[in-house]
Protein backbone atom coordinates (compact mmCIF):
# COMPACT_ATOMS: atom_id res chain seq x y z
CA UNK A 1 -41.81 -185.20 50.71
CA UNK A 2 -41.39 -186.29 54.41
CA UNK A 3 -37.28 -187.39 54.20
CA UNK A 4 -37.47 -188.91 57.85
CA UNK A 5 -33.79 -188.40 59.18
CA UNK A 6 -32.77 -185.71 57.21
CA UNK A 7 -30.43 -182.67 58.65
CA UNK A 8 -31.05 -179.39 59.02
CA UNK A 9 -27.94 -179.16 57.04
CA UNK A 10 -28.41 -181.29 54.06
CA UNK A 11 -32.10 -179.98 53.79
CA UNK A 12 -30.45 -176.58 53.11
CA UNK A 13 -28.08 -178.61 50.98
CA UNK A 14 -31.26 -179.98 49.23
CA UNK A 15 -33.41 -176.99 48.56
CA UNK A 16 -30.98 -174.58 48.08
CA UNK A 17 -28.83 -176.67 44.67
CA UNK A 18 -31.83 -178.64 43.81
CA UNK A 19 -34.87 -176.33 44.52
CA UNK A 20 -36.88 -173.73 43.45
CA UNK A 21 -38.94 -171.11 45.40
CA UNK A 22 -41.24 -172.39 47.89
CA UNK A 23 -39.82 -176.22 47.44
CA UNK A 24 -40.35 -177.83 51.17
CA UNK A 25 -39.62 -180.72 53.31
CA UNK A 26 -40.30 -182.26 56.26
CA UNK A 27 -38.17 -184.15 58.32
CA UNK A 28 -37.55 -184.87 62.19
CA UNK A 29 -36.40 -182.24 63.87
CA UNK A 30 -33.44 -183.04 66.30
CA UNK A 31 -34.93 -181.58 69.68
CA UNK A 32 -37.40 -183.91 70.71
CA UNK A 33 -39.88 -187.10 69.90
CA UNK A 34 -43.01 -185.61 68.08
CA UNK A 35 -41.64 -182.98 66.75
CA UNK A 36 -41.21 -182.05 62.89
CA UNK A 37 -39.10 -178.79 60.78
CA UNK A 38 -40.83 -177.81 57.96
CA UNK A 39 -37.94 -176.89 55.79
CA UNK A 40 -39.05 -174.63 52.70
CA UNK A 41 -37.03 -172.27 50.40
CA UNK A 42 -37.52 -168.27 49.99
CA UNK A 43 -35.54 -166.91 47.34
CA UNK A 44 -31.34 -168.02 47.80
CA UNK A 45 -32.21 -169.09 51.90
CA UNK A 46 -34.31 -171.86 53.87
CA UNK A 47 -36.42 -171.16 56.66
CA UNK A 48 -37.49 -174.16 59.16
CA UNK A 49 -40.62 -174.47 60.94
CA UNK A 50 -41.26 -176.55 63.82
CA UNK A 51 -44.10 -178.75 63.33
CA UNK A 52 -45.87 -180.70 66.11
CA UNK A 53 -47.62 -183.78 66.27
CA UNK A 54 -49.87 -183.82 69.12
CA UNK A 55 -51.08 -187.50 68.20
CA UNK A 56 -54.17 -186.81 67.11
CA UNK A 57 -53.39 -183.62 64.87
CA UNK A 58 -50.25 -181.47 63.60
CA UNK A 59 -49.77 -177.96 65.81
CA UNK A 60 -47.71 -174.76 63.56
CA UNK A 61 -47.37 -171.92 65.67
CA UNK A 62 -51.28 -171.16 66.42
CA UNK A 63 -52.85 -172.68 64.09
CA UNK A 64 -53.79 -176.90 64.56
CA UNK A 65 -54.75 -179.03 61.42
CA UNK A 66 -56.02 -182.05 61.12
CA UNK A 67 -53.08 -183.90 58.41
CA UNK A 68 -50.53 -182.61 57.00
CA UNK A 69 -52.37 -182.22 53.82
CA UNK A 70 -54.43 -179.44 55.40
CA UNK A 71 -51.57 -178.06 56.62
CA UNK A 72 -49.83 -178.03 53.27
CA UNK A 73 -53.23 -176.76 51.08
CA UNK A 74 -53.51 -174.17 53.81
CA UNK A 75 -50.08 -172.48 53.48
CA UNK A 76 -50.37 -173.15 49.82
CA UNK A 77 -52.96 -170.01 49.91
CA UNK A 78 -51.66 -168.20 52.21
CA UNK A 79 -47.66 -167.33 53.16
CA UNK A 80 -46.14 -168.80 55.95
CA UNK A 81 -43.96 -165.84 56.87
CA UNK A 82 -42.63 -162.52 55.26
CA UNK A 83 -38.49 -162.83 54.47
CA UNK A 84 -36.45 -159.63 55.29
CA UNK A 85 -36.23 -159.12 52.24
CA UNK A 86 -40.20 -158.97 51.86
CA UNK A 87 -40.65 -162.08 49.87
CA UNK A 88 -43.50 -164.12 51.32
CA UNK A 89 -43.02 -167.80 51.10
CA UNK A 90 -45.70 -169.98 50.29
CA UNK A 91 -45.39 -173.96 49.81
CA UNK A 92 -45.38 -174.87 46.08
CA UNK A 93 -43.54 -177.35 44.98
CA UNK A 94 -43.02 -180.52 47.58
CA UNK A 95 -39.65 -182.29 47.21
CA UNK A 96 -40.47 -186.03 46.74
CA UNK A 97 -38.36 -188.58 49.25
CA UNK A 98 -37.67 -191.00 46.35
CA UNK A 99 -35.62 -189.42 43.50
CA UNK A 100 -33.41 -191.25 41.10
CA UNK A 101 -30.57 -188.70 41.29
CA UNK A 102 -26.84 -188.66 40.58
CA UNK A 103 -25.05 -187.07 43.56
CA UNK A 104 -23.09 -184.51 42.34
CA UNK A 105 -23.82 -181.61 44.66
CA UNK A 106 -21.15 -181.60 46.88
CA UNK A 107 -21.05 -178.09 47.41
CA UNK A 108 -24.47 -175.80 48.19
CA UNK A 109 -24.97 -173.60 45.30
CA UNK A 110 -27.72 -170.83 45.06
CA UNK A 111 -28.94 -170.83 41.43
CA UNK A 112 -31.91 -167.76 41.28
CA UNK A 113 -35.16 -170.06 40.09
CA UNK A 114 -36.33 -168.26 36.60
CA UNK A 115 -39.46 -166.53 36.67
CA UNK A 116 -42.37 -169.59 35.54
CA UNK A 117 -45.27 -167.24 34.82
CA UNK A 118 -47.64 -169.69 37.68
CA UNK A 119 -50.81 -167.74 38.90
CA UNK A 120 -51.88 -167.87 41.87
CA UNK A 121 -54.41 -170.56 41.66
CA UNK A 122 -51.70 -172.78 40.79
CA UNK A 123 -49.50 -172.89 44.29
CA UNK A 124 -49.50 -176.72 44.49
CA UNK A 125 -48.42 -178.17 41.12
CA UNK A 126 -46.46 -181.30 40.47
CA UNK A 127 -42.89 -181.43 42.27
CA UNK A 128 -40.28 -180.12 39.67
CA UNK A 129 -38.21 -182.59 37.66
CA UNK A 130 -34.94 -182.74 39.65
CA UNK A 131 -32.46 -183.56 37.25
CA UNK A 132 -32.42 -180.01 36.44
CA UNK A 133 -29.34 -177.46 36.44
CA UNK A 134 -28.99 -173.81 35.13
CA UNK A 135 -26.66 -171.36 35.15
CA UNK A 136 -24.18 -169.12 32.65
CA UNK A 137 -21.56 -170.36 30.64
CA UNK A 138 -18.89 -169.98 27.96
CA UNK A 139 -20.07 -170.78 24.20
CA UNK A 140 -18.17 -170.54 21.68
CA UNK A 141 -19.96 -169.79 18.35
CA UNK A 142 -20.33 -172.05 14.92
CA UNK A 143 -19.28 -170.04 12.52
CA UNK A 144 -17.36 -167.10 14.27
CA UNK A 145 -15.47 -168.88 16.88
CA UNK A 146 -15.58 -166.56 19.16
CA UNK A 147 -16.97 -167.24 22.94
CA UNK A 148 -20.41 -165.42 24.26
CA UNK A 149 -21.67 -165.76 27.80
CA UNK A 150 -25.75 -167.23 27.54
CA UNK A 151 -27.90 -168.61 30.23
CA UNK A 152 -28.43 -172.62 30.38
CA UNK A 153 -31.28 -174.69 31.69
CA UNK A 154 -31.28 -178.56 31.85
CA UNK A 155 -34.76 -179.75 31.43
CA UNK A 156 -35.79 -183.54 31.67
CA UNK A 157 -33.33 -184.06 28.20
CA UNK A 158 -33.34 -180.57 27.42
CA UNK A 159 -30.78 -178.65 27.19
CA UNK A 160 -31.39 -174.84 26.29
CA UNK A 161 -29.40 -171.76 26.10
CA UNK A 162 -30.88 -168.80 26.17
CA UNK A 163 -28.81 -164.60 25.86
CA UNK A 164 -29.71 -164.11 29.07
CA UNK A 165 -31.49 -164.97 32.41
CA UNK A 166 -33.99 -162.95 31.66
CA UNK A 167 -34.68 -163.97 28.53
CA UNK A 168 -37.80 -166.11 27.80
CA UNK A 169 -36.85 -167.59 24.29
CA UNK A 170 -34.57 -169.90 24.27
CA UNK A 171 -31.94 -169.49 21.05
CA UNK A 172 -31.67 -173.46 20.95
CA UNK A 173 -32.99 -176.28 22.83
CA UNK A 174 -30.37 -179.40 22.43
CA UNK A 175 -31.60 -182.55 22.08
CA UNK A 176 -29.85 -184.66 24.61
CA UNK A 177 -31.23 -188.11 22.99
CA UNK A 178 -29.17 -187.27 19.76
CA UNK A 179 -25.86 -186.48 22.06
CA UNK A 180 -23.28 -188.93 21.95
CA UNK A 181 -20.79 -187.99 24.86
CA UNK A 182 -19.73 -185.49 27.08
CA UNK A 183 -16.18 -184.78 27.93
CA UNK A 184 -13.58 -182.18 29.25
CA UNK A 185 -12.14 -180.37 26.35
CA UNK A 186 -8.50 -179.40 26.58
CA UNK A 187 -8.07 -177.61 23.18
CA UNK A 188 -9.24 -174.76 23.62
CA UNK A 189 -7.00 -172.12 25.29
CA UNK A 190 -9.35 -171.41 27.77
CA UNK A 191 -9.78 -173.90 30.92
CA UNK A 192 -12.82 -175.53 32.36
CA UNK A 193 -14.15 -176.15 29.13
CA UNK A 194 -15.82 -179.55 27.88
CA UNK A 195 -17.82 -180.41 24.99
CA UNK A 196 -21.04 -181.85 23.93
CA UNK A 197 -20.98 -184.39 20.65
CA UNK A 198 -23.99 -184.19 18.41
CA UNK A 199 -23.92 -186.06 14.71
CA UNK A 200 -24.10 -182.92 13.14
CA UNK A 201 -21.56 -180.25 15.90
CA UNK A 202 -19.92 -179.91 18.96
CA UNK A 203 -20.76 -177.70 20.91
CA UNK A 204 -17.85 -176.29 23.14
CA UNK A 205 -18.80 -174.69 26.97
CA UNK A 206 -17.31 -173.26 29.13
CA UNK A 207 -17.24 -173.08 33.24
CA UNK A 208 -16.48 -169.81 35.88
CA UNK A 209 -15.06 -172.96 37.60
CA UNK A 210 -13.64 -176.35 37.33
CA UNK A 211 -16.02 -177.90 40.49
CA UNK A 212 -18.89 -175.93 38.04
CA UNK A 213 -17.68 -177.45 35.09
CA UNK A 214 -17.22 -180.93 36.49
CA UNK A 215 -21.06 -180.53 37.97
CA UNK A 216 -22.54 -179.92 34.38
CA UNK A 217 -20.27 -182.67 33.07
CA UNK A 218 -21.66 -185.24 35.92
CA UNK A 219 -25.57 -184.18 35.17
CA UNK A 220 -25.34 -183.98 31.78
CA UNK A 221 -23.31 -187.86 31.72
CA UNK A 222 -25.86 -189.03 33.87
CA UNK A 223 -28.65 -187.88 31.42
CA UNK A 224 -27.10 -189.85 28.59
CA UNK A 225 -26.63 -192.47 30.91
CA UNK A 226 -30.61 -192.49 31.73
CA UNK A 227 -31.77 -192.11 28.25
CA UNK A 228 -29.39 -195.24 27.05
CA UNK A 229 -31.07 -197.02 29.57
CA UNK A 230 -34.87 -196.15 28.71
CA UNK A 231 -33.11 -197.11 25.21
CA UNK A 232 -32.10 -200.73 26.15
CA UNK A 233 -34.89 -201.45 28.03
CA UNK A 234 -37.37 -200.63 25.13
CA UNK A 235 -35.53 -202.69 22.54
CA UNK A 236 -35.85 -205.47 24.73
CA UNK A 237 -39.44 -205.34 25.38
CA UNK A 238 -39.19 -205.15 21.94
CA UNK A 239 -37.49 -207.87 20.73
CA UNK A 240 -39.49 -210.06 23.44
């Protein structure tokens, strides 16, 4: 989770499209040799914290530890700082340097991290999967064709829908290894719309936007793109 050259910018870039609460960084900060921002996310902002490295151990604020695991364990207990808002932000989920990732996110956009359920003995689990989107669209039903708005999350090759953000059962979960494309859909008489071919239906979404709807269309490509590959590569051990 240390991204070396990073900018304040793209960090917020980063955590903010790509993130959850309490996802963090660290990177170099611009000011001066020795000296680190802890970038981590509260709710839809980031907050950066200067982190020092004296040489022989890593100053934040008053407190002086040892590594930066310490550091990390200890303000995985305990919060870092209180928001305005009131939300404390703790460090949960580290944001690995190394991700095979398409780069779609162009623009920084604030998606409200669902409620997981974690206790609090569980502040420093495994960094998220980060081929992961959510957000409402468009669906137009199977039998009725008429269009319904429904809250969807894009899980490792999951796709679910759910009625509503708050919801915790999904109505579906898609299958993404059984999809065969993904394309913009221009016969419907609404617009941003695309479509997702499985053997059986296709499933037609819609966007707020066309940048949205291109970004779901990019993710979701990339998936099948992924999962053809794992595909390949398996029938040729195979064969060999």
């Amino acid at each position: 989770w240390y991204h070396d050259n990073l900018t304040r910018h793209a960090a917020e870039a980063l955590l903010l499209s790509n993130g959850q609460d309490g996802s963090y960084l660290l990177r170099k900060s611009n000011e001066k040799e020795h000296l680190y921002s802890l970038s981590v996310r509260g709710k839809d902002s980031v907050k950066h914290f200067h982190v020092e490295h004296t040489g022989t151990s890593f100053k934040f604020g008053f407190n002086e530890f040892s590594s930066l695991k310490d550091l990390v364990m200890h303000f995985a207990n305990q919060p870092l700082i209180g928001s305005e808002t009131g939300t404390l932000i703790v460090l949960k989920h580290p944001y690995p340097r190394k991700v095979e990732e398409p780069s779609i996110y162009e623009s920084v956009r604030v998606h409200t991290a669902m409620q997981t359920g974690r206790t609090e003995s569980d502040l420093v689990p495994n960094a998220p999967s980060l081929g992961t989107k959510e957000g409402y669209l468009i669906k137009q039903g199977k039998i009725v064709k008429n269009w319904k708005t429904r809250w969807f999350t894009l899980h490792r090759n999951e796709l679910k829908y759910f009625k509503d953000q708050t919801a915790t059962e999904p109505i579906r979960a898609l299958d993404l290894t059984e999809c065969s494309a993904v394309q913009f859909d221009y016969s419907q008489e609404r617009v941003n719309c695309f479509c997702l071919v499985f053997p059986l239906r296709t499933y037609y979404l819609c966007a707020k936007t066309g940048i949205e709807a291109d970004e779901w269309i990019k993710i979701l490509r990339w998936k099948l793109s992924q999962i053809r590959k794992q595909l390949e590569q398996r029938n040729a051990s195979l064969s060999s």
